[in-house]
N, C-alpha and C. Protein backbone atom coordinates (compact mmCIF):
# COMPACT_ATOMS: atom_id res chain seq x y z
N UNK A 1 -167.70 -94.58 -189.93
CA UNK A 1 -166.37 -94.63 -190.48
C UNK A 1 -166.15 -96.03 -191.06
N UNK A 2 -165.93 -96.07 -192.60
CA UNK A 2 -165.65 -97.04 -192.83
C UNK A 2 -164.16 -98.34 -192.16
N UNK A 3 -163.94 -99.08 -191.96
CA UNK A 3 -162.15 -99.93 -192.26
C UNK A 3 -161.93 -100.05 -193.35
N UNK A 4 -160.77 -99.76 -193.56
CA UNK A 4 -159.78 -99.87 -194.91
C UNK A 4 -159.10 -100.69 -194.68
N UNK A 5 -158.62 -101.45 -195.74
CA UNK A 5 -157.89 -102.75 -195.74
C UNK A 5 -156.45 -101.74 -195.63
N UNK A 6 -155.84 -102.42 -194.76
CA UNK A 6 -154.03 -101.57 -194.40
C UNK A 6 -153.55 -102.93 -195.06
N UNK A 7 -152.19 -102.23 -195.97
CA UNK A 7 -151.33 -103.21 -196.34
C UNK A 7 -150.84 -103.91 -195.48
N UNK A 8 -150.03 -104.95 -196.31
CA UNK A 8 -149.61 -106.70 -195.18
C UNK A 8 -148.43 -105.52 -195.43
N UNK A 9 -148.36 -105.65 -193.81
CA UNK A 9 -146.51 -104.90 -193.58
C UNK A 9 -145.59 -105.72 -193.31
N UNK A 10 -145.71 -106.99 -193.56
CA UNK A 10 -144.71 -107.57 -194.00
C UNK A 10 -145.05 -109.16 -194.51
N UNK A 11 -144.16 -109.71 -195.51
CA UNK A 11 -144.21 -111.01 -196.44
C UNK A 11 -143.22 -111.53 -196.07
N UNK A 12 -143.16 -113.03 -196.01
CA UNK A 12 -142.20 -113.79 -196.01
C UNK A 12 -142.18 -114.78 -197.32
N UNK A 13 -141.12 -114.95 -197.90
CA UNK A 13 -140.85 -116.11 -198.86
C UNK A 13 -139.89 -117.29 -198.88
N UNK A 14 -140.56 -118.52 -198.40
CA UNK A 14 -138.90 -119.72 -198.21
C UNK A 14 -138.99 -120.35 -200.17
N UNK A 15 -137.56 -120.61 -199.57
CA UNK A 15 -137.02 -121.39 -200.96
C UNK A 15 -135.64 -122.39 -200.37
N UNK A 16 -135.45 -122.93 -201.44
CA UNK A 16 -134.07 -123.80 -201.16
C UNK A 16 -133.72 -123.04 -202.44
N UNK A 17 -132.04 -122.89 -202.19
CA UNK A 17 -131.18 -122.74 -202.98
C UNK A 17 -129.73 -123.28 -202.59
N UNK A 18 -129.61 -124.06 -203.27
CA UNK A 18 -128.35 -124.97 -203.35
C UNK A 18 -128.12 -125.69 -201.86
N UNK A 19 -129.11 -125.80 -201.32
CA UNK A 19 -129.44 -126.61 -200.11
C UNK A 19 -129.34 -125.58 -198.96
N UNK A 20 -129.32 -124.46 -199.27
CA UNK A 20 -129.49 -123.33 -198.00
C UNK A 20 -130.84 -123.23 -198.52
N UNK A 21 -131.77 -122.93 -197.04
CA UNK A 21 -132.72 -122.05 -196.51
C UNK A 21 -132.41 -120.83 -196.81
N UNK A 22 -133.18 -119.73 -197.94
CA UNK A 22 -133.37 -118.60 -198.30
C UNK A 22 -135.00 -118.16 -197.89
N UNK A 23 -134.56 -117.10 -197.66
CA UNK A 23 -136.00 -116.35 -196.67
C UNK A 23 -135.64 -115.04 -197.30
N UNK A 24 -136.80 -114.48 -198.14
CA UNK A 24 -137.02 -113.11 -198.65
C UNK A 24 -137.58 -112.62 -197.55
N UNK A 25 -137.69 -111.10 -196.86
CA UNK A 25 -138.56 -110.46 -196.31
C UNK A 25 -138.97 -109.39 -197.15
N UNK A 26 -140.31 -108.98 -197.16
CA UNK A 26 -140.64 -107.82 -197.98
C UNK A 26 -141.45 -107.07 -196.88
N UNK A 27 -141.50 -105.80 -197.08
CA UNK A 27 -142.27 -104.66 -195.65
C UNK A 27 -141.26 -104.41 -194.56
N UNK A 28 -142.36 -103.92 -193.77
CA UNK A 28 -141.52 -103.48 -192.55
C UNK A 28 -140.79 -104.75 -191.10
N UNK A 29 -139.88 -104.46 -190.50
CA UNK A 29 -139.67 -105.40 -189.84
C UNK A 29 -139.87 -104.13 -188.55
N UNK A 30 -140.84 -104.45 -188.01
CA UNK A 30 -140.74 -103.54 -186.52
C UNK A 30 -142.04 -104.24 -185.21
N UNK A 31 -141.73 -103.65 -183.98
CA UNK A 31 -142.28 -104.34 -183.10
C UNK A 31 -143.92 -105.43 -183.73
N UNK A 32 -144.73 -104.48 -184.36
CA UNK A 32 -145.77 -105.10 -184.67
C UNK A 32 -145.43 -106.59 -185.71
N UNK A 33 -144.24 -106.40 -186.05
CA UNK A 33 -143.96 -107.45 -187.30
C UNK A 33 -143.05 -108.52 -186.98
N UNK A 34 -142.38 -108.07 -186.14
CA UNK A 34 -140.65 -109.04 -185.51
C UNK A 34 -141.55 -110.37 -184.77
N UNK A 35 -142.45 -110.34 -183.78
CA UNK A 35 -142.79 -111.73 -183.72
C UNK A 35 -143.39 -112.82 -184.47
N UNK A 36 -143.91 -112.31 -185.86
CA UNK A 36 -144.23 -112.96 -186.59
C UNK A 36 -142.66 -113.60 -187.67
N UNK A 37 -141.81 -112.30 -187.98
CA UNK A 37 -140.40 -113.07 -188.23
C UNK A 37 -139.77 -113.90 -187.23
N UNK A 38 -140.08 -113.65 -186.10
CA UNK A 38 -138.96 -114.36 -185.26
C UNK A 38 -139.60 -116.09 -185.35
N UNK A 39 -140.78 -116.09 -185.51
CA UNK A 39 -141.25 -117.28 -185.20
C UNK A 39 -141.42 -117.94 -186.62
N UNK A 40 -141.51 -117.14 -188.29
CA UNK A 40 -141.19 -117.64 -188.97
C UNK A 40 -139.74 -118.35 -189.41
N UNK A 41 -138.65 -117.60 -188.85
CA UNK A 41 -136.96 -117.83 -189.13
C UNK A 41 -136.70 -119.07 -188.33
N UNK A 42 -137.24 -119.16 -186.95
CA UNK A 42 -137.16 -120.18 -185.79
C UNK A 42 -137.70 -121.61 -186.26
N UNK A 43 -139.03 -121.53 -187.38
CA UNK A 43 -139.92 -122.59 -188.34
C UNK A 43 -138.61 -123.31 -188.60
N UNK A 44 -138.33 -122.43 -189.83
CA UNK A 44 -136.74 -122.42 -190.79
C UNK A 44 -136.20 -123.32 -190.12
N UNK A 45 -134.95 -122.84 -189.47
CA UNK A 45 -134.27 -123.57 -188.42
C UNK A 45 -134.34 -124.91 -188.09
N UNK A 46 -135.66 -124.95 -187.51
CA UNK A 46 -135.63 -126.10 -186.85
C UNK A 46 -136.43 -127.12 -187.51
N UNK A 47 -136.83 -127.23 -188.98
CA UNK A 47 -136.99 -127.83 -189.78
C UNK A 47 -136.20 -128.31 -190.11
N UNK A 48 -135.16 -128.07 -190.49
CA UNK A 48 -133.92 -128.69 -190.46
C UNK A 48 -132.64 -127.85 -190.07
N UNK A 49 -132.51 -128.74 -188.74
CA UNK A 49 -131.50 -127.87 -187.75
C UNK A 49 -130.23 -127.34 -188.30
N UNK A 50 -129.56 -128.65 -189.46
CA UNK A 50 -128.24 -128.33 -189.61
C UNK A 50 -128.29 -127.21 -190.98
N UNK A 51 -129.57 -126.92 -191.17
CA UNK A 51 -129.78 -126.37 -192.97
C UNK A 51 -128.78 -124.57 -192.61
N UNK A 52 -128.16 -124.21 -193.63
CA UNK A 52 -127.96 -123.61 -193.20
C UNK A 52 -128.98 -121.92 -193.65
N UNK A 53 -128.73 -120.78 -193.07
CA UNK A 53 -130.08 -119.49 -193.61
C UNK A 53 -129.42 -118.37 -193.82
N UNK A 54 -130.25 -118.16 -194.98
CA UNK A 54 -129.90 -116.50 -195.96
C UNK A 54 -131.49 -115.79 -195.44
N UNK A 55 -130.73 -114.74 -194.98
CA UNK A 55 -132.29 -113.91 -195.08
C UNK A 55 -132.16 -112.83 -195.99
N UNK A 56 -132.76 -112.51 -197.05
CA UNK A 56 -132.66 -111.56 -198.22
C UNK A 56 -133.34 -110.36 -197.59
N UNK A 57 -133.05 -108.70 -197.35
CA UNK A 57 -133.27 -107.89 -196.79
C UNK A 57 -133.96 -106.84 -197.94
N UNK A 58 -133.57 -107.31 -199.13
CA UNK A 58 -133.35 -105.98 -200.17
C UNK A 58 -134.67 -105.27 -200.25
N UNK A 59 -135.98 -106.13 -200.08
CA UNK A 59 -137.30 -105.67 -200.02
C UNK A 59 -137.61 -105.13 -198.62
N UNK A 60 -136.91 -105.22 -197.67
CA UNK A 60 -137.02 -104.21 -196.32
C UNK A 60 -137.15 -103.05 -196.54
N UNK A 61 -138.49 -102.62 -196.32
CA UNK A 61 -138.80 -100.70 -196.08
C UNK A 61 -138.15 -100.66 -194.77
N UNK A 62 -138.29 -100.87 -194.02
CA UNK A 62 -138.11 -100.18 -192.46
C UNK A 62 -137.32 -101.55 -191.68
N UNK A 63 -136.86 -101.38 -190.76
CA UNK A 63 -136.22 -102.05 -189.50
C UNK A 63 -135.91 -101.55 -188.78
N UNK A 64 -136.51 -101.67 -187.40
CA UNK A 64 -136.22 -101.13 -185.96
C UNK A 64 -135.52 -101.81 -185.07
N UNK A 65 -135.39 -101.70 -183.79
CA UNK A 65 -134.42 -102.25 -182.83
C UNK A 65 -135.01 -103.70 -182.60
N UNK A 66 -136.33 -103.97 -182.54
CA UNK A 66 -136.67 -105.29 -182.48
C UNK A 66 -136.52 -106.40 -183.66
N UNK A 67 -136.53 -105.37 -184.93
CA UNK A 67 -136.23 -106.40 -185.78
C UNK A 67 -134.78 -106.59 -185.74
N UNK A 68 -134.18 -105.83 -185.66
CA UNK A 68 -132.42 -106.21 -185.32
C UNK A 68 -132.17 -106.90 -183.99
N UNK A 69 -133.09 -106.48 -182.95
CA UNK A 69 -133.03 -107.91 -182.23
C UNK A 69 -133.77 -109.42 -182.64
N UNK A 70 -134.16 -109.50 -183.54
CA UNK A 70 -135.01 -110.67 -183.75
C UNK A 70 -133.25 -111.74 -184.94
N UNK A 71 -132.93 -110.80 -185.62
CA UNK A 71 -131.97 -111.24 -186.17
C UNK A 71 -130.65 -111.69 -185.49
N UNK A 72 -130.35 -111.08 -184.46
CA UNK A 72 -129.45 -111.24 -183.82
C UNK A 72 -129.52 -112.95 -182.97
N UNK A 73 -130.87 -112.88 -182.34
CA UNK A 73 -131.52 -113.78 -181.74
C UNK A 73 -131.27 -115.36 -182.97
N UNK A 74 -131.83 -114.94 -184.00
CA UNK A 74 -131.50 -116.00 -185.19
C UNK A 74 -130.08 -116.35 -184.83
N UNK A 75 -129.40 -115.57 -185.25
CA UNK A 75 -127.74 -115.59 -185.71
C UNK A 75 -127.15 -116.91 -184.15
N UNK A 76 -127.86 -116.60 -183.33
CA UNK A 76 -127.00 -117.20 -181.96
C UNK A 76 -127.26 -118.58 -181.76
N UNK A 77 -128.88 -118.45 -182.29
CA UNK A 77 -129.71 -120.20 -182.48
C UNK A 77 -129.02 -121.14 -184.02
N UNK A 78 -128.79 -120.28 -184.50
CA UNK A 78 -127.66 -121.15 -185.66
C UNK A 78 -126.73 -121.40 -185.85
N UNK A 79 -125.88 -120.15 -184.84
CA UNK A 79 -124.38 -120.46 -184.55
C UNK A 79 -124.22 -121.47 -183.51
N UNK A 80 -124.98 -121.61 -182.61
CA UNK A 80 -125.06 -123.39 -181.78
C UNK A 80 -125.45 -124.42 -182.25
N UNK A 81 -125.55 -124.32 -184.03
CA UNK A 81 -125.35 -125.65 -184.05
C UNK A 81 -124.21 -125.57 -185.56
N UNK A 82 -124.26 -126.57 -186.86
CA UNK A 82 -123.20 -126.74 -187.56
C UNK A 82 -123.46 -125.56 -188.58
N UNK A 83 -124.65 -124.83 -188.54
CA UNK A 83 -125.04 -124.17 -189.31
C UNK A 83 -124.67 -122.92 -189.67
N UNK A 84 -124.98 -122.25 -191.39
CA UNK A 84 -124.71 -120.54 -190.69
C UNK A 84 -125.60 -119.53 -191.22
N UNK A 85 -125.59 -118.72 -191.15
CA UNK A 85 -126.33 -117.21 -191.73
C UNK A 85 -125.57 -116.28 -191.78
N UNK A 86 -126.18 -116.08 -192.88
CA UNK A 86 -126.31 -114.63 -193.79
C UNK A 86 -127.40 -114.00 -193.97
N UNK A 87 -126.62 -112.61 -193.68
CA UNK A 87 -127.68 -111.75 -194.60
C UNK A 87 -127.96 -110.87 -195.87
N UNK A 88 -128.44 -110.86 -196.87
CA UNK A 88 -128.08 -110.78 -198.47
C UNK A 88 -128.67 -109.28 -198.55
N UNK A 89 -128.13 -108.54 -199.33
CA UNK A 89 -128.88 -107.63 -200.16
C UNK A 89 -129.81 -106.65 -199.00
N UNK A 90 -128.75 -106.06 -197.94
CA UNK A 90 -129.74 -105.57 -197.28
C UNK A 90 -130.13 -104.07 -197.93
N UNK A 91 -131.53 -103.68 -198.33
CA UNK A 91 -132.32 -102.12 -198.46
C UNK A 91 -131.18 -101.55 -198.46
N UNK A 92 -131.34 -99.69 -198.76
CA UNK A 92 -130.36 -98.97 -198.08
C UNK A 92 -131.25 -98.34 -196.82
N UNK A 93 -132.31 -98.89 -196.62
CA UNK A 93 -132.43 -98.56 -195.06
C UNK A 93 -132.12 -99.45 -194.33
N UNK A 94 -131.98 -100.78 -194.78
CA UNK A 94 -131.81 -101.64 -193.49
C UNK A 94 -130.08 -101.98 -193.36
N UNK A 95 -129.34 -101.59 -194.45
CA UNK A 95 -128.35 -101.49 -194.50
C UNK A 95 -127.59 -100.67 -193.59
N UNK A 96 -128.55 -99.41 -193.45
CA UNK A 96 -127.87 -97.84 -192.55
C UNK A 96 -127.95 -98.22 -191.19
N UNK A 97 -129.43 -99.33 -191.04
CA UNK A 97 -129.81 -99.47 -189.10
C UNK A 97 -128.40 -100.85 -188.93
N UNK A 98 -128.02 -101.24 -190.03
CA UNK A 98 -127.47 -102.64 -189.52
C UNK A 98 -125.86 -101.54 -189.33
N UNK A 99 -125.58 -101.07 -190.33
CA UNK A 99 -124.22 -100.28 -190.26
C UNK A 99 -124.08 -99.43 -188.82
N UNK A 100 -125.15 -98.53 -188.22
CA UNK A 100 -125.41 -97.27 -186.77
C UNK A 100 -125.21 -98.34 -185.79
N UNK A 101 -126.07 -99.46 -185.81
CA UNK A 101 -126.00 -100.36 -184.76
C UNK A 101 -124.55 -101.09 -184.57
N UNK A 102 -123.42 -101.34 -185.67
CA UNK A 102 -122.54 -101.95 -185.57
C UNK A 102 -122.57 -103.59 -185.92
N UNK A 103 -124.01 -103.99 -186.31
CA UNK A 103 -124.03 -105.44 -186.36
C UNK A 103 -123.13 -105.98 -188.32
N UNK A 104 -123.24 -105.00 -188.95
CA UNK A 104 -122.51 -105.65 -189.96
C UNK A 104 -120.99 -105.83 -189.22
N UNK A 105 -120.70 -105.42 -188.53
CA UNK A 105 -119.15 -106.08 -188.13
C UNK A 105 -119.40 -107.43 -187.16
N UNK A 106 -120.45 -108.12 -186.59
CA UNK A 106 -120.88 -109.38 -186.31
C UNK A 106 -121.14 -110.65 -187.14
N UNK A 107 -122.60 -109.38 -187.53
CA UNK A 107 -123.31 -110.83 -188.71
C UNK A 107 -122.81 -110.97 -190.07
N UNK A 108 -122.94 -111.93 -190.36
CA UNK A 108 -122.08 -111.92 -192.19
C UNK A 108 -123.02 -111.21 -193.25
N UNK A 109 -122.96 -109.47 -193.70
CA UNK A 109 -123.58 -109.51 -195.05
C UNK A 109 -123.22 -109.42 -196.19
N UNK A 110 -123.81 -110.04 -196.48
CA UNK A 110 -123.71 -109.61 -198.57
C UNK A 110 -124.08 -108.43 -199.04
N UNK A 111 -123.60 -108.22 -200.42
CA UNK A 111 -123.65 -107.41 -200.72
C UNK A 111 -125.48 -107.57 -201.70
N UNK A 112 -125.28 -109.30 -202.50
CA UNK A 112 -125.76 -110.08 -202.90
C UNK A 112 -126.29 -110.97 -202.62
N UNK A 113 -127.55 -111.71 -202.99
CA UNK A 113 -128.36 -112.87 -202.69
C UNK A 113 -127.04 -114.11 -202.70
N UNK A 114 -126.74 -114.31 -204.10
CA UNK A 114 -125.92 -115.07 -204.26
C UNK A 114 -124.61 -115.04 -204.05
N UNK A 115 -124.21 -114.38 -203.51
CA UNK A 115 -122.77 -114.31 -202.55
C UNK A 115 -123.00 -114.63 -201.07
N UNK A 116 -123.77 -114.26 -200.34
CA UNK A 116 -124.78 -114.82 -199.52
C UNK A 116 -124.93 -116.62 -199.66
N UNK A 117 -125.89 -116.88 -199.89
CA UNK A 117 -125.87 -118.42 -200.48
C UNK A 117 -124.29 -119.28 -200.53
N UNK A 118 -123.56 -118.73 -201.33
CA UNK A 118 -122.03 -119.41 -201.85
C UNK A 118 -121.37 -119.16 -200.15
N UNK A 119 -121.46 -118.75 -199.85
CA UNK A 119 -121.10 -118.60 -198.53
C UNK A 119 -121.79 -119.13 -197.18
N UNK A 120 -122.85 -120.34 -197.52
CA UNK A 120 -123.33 -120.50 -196.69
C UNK A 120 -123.37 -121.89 -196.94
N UNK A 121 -123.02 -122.01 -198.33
CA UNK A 121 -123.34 -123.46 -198.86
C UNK A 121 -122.56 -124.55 -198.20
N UNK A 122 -122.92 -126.00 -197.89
CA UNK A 122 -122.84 -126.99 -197.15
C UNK A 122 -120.96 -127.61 -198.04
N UNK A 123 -119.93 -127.58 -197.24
CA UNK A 123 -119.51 -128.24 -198.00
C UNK A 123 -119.73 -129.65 -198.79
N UNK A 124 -119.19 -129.79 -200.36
CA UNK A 124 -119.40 -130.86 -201.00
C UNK A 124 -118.99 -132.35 -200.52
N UNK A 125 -119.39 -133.36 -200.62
CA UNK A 125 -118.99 -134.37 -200.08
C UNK A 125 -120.11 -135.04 -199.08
């Protein structure tokens, strides 16, 4: 039996935008994948503690209970300090697990990347 190369089930992408930490995810976010986000978002963070983080969802195929716990987990490590998060542009699947679960009435989402961002941005000064 040959191995077949299985797709990367999931990508991460950092950027700065307007001095927020933006994090694309692309693939699945589920048990096999959430410790590799949790420990990429946690990088984020604490690279620069006060930065504040957008995580862009829109390329999410799938999200399970661990990846919605891995986010949640984010949200609590940034809300202790000056910082904040968002989450932008979630899939309409990851949109439906964040809506069943009740966490869009917690975490802040967008509808948009950049409404997301403007809302996260550092005041001027």
């Amino acid at each position: 039996m040959e191995p077949t190369e299985a797709a990367v089930p999931l990508r991460l992408e950092n950027r700065l935008d307007s001095g927020v930490a933006l994090v694309t995810v692309t693939g699945e976010i589920d048990i096999s994948t959430s410790a590799l986000l949790r420990e990429h978002l946690l990088r984020v963070i604490t690279d620069e503690p006060r930065r504040s983080l957008v995580v862009n969802l829109a390329r999410v195929s799938f999200i399970d209970s661990t990846g919605t716990g891995v986010l949640v987990g984010i949200w609590h490590r940034v809300c202790a300090t000056d910082a904040s998060l968002a989450l932008a542009a979630p899939s309409r699947q990851a949109r439906a697990i964040l809506d069943l679960t009740g966490l869009t009435s917690v975490l802040p989402v967008y509808d948009t990347q950049a409404q997301a961002v403007q809302a996260c941005r550092p005041p001027a000064g």
